[in-house]
Protein backbone atom coordinates (compact mmCIF):
# COMPACT_ATOMS: atom_id res chain seq x y z
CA UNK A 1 -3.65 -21.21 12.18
CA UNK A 2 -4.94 -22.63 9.50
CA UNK A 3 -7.80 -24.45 10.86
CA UNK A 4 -9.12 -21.20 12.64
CA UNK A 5 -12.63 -20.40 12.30
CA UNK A 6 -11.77 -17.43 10.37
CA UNK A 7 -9.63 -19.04 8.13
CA UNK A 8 -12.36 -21.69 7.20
CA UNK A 9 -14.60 -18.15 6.81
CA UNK A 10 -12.19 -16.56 4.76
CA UNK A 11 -11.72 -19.42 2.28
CA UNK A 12 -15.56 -19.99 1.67
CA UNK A 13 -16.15 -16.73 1.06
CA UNK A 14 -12.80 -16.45 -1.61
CA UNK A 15 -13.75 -19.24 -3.55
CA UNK A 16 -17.05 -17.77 -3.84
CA UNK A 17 -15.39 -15.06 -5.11
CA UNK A 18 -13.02 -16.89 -7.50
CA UNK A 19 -14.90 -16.04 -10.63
CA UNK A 20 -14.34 -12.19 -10.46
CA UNK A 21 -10.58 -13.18 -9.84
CA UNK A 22 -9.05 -15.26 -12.47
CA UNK A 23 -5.11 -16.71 -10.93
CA UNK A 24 -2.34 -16.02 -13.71
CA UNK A 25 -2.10 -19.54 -14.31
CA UNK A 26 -5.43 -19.72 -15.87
CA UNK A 27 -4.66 -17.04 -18.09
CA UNK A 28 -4.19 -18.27 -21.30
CA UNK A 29 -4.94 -15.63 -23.96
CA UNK A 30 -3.76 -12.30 -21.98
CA UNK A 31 -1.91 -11.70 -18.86
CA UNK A 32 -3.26 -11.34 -15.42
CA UNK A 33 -1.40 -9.25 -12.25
CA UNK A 34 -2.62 -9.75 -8.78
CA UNK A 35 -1.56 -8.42 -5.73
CA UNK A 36 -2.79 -7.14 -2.07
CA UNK A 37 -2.14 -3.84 -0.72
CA UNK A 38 -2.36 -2.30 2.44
CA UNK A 39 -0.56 0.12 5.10
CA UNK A 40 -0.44 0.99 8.79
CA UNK A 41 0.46 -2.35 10.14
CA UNK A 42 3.25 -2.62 12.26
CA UNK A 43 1.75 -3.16 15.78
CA UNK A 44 3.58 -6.69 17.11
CA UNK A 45 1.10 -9.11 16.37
CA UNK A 46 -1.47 -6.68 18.45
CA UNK A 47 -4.74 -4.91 17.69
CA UNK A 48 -6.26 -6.67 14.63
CA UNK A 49 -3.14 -6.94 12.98
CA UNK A 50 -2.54 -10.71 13.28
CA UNK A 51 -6.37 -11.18 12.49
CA UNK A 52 -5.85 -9.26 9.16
CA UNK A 53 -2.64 -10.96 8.61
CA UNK A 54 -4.45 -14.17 8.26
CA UNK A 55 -7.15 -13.03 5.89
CA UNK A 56 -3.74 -11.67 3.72
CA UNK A 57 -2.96 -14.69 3.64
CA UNK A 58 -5.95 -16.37 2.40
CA UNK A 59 -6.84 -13.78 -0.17
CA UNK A 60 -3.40 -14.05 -1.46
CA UNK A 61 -3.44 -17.51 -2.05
CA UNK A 62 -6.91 -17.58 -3.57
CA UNK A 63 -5.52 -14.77 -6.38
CA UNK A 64 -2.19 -16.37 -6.76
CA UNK A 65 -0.90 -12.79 -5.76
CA UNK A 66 2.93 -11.51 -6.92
CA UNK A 67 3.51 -9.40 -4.57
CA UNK A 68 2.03 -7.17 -1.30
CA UNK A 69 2.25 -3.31 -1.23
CA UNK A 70 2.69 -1.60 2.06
CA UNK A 71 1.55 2.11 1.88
CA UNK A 72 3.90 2.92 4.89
CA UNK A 73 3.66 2.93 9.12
CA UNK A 74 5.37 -0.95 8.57
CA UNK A 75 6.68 0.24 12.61
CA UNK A 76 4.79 1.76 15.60
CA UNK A 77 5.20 4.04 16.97
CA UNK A 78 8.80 5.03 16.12
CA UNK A 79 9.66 2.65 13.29
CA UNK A 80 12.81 0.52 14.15
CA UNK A 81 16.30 1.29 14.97
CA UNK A 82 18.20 -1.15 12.86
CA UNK A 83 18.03 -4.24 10.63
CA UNK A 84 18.28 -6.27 13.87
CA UNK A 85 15.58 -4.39 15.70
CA UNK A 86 13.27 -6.86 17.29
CA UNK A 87 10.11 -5.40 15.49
CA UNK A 88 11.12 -7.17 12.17
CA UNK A 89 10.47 -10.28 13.82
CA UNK A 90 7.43 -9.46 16.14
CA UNK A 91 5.52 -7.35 13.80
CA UNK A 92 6.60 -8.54 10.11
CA UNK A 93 8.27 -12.22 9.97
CA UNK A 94 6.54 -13.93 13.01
CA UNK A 95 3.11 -12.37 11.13
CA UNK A 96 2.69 -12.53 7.81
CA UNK A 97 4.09 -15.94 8.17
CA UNK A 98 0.96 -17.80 4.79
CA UNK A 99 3.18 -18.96 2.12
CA UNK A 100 1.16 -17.01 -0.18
CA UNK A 101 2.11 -14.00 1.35
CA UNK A 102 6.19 -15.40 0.94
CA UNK A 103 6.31 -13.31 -2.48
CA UNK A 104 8.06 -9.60 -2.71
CA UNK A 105 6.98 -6.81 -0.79
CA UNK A 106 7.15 -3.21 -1.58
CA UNK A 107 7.21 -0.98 0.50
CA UNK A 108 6.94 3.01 1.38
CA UNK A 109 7.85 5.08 4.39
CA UNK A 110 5.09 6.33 6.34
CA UNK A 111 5.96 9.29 9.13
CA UNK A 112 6.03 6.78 11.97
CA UNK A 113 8.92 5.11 10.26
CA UNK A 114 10.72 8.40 9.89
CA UNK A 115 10.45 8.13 13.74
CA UNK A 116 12.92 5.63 13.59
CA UNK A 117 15.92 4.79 11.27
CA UNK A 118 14.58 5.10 8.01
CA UNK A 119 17.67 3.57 6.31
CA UNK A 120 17.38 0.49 8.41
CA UNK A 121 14.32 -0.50 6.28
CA UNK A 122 16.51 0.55 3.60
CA UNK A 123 18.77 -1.75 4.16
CA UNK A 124 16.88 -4.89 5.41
CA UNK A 125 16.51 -5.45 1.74
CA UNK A 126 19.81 -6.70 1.51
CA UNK A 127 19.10 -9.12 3.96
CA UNK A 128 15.21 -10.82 3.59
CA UNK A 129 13.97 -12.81 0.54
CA UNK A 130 10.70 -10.67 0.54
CA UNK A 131 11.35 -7.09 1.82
CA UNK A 132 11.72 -4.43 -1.15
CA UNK A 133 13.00 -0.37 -0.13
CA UNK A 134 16.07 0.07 -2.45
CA UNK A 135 15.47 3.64 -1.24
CA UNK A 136 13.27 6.08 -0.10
CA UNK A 137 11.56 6.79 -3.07
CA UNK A 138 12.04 4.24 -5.95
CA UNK A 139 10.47 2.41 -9.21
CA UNK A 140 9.56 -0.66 -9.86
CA UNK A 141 9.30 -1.82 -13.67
CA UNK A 142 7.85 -3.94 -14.89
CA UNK A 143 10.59 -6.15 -16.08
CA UNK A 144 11.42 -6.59 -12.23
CA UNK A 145 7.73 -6.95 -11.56
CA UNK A 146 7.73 -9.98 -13.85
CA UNK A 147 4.95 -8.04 -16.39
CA UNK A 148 4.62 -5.77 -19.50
CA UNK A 149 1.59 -4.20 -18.51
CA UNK A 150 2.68 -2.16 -14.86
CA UNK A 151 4.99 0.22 -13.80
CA UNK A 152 5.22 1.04 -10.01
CA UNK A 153 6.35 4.13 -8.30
CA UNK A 154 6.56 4.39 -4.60
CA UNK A 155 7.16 7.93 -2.79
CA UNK A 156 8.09 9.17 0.75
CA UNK A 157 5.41 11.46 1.31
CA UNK A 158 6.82 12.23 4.60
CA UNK A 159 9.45 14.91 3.59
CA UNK A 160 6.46 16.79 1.41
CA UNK A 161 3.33 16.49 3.39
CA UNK A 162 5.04 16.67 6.47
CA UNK A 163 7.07 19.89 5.36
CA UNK A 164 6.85 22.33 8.59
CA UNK A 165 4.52 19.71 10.57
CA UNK A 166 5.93 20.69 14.13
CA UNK A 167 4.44 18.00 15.68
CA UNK A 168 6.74 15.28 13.30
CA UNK A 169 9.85 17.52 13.99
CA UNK A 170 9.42 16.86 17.73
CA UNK A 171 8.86 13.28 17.39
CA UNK A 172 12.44 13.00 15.23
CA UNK A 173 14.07 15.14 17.52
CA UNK A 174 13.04 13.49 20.95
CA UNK A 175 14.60 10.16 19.22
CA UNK A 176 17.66 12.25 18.44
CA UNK A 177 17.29 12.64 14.53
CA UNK A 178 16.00 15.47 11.98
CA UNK A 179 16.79 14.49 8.78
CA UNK A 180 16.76 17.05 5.91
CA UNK A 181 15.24 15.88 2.47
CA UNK A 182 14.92 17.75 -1.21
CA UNK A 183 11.22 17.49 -1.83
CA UNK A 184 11.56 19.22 -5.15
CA UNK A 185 14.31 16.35 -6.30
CA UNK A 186 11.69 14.00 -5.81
CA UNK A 187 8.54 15.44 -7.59
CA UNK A 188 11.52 16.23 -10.13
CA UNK A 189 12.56 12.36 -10.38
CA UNK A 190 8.46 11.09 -10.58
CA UNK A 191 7.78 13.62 -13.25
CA UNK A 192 10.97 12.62 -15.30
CA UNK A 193 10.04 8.75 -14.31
CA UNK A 194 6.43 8.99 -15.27
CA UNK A 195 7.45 10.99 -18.71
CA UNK A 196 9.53 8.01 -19.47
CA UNK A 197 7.17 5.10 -18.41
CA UNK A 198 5.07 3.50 -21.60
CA UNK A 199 3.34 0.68 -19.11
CA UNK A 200 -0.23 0.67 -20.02
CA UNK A 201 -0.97 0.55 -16.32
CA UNK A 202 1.07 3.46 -14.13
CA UNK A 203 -0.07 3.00 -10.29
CA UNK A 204 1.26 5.73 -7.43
CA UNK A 205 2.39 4.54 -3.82
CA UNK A 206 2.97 6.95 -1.09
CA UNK A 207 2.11 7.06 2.50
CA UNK A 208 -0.03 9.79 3.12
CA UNK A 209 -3.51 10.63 1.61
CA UNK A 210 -3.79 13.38 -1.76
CA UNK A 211 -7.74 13.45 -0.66
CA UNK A 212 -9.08 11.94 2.11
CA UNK A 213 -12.51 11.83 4.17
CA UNK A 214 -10.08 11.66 7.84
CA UNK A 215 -6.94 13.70 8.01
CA UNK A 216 -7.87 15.97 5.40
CA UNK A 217 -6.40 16.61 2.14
CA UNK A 218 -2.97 17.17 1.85
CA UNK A 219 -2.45 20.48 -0.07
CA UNK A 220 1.44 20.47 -0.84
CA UNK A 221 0.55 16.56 -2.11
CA UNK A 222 -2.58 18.23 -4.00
CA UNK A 223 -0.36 21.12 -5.89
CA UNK A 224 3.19 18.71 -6.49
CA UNK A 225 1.73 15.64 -6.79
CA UNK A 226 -1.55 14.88 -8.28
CA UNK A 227 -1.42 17.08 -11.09
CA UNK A 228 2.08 14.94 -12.14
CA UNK A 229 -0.87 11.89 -11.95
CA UNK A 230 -2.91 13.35 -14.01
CA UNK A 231 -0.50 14.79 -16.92
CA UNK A 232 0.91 10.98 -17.37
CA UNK A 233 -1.72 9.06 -16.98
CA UNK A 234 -1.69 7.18 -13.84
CA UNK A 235 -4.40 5.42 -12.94
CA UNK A 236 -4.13 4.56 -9.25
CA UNK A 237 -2.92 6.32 -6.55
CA UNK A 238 -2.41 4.10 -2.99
CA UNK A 239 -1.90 5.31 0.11
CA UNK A 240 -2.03 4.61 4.16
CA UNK A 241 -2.23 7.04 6.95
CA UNK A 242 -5.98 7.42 7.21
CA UNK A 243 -6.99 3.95 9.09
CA UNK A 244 -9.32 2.97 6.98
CA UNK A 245 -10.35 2.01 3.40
CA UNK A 246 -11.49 4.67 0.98
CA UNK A 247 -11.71 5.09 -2.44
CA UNK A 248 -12.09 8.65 -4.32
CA UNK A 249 -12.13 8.85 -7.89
CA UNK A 250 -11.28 12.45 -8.72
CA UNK A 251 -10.94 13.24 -12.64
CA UNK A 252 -9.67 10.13 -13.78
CA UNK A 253 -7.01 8.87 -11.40
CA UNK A 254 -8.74 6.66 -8.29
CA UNK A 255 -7.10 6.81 -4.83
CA UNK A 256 -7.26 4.08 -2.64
CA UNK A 257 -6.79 4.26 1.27
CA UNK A 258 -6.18 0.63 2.59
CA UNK A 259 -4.67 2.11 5.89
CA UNK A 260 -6.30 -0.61 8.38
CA UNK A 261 -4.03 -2.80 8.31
CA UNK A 262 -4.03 -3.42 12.28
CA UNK A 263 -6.86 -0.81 13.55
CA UNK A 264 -9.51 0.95 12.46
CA UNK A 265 -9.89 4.65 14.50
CA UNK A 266 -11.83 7.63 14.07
CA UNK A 267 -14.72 8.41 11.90
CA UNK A 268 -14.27 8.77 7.54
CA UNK A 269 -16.56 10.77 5.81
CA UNK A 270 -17.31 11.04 2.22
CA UNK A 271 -15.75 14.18 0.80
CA UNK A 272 -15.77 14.93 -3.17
CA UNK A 273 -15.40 11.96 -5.64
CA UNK A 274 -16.03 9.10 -2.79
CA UNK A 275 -17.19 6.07 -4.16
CA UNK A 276 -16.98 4.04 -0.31
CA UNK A 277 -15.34 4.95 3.09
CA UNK A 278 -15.25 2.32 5.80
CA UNK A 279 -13.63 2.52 9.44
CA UNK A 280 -13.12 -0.95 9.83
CA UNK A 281 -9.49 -3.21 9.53
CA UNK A 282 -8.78 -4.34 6.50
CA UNK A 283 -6.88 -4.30 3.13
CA UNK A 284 -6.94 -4.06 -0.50
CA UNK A 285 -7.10 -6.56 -2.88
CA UNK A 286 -5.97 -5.63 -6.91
CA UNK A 287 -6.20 -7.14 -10.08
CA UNK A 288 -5.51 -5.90 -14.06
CA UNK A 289 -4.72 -7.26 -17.39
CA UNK A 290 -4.10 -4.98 -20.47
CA UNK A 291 -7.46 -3.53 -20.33
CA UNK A 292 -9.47 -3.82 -17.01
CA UNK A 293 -8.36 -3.17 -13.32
CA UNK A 294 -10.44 -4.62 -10.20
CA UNK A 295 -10.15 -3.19 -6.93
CA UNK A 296 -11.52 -5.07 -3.94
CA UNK A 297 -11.43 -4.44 -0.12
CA UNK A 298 -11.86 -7.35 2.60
CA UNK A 299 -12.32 -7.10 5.94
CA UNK A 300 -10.57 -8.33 8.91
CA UNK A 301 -12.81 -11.45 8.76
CA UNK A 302 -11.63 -11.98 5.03
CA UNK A 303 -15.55 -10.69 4.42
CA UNK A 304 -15.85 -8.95 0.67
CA UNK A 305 -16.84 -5.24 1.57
CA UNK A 306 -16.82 -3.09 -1.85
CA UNK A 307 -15.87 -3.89 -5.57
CA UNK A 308 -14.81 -1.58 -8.07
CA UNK A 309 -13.69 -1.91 -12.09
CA UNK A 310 -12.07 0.49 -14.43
CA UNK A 311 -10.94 0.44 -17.74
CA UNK A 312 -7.01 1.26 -18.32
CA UNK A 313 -7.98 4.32 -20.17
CA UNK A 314 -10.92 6.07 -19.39
């Protein structure tokens, strides 16, 4: 693999890129966090997702990345059936095989994982060296990250966006589950969580879009959940679903789509707040110290497409 074309592509273009992404190791006056990010994967090697798998891998590398955040849909189209199911090898350890990409990964339910077993995923993290869902919703601090300056909190948008979706109760129910979740003990645990936080950098995970320029916006996500962003000053808000990359900055949180991580569909449109909206495969690429966050998203072909910076409080 790694004498691929693309590969060779991918590694030009990074180290031209090197400059705007200094590795932790060459951080010697403040600290430096970076990580990938992405969603919508799962697809056995097929579609792009091997092809995107391998620019991961070289963009990980290149950063020196700590970990990989997956925004959800880790299975199609039913998300697996147990922690022996075959798709953990054919669509997550036969694939993201770079050792760059050998670090932690956390990761959210997306409603195609409800499909399936969603406590298998659960409990897979008892049994890989790299796969993180203590539960369905969870936080990571940064202690655990290895960092004072982040605090991550990952959702499962599922049982609030998906509240009364008919079509999503017929999918559980022709695989012979409907499972029954407290919505309002979640927002109640991220507002409580996000209260207590005092990371100078708060960032958001959850499967399904707040805003979006494809599915639409989401309005029980709108009323529970971004105003929570908001009040406690989060900063990023990451998300799958929509298979593509976006990124809206409304008032002063900026969501991020990076939902290609095997296919690109449909068309995205700019709605209110868009900065860039792509269909094309792809993921995300992050980067903060105390005082600056970057935001970049790469193509299949490991190809920069957009760059964004923000200040930690703005």
């Amino acid at each position: 693999m790694a004498s691929s074309p693309i590969y060779r592509r991918t590694v030009l273009q990074g180290l031209a890129a090197c400059a705007a992404w200094p590795a932790t190791a060459a951080a010697a006056d403040h600290e430096v966090l970076n990580f990938l990010a992405f969603g919508d994967w799962g697809r056995e090697g097929q579609r792009s997702q091997g092809v995107v798998a391998e620019a991961m891998g070289a963009a990980a590398a290149e950063i020196a990345s700590r970990f990989v955040i997956s925004a959800g849909d880790n299975f199609y189209p039913a998300g697996v059936r147990s922690v022996t199911d075959p798709h953990w090898r054919r669509s997550f350890e036969d694939v993201y095989t770079a050792t760059a990409l050998q670090t932690p990964w956390y990761a959210a339910l997306g409603n195609h994982d409800h499909r399936g077993l969603a406590q298998a995923q659960i409990d897979y993290t008892h049994l890989s060296s790299r796969w993180r869902m203590p539960s369905r919703y969870y936080k990571v601090a940064g202690q655990a990250l290895g960092t004072s300056i982040l605090d991550l909190f990952v959702l499962d948008t599922s049982p609030l966006a998906d509240r009364g979706n008919y079509d999503e109760m017929m999918q559980q129910l022709a695989r012979g589950h409907l499972e029954a979740h407290d919505g309002r003990r979640q927002i109640a645990w991220l507002e409580d969580e996000l209260r207590r936080s005092t990371a100078p950098w708060k960032i958001v995970v959850g499967h399904h879009p707040i805003y979006s320029g494809d599915h639409g916006d989401s309005a029980a996500l709108v009323a529970q959940v971004a105003p929570l962003l908001e009040a406690h000053g989060v900063q990023v808000y990451i998300n799958g679903h929509d298979h593509n990359l976006q990124h809206i900055r409304r008032g002063r949180v900026d969501y991020v789509c990076a939902g290609a991580g095997a296919d690109a569909v449909g068309r995205v449109v700019a709605v209110e707040g868009t900065r860039y909206c792509l269909s094309r495969p792809g993921f995300a690429m992050f980067g903060l110290d105390g005082e600056t966050l970057r935001l970049e998203f790469r193509d299949l072909t490991g190809r920069t497409l957009y760059r964004m910076q923000r200040r930690c409080v703005e």
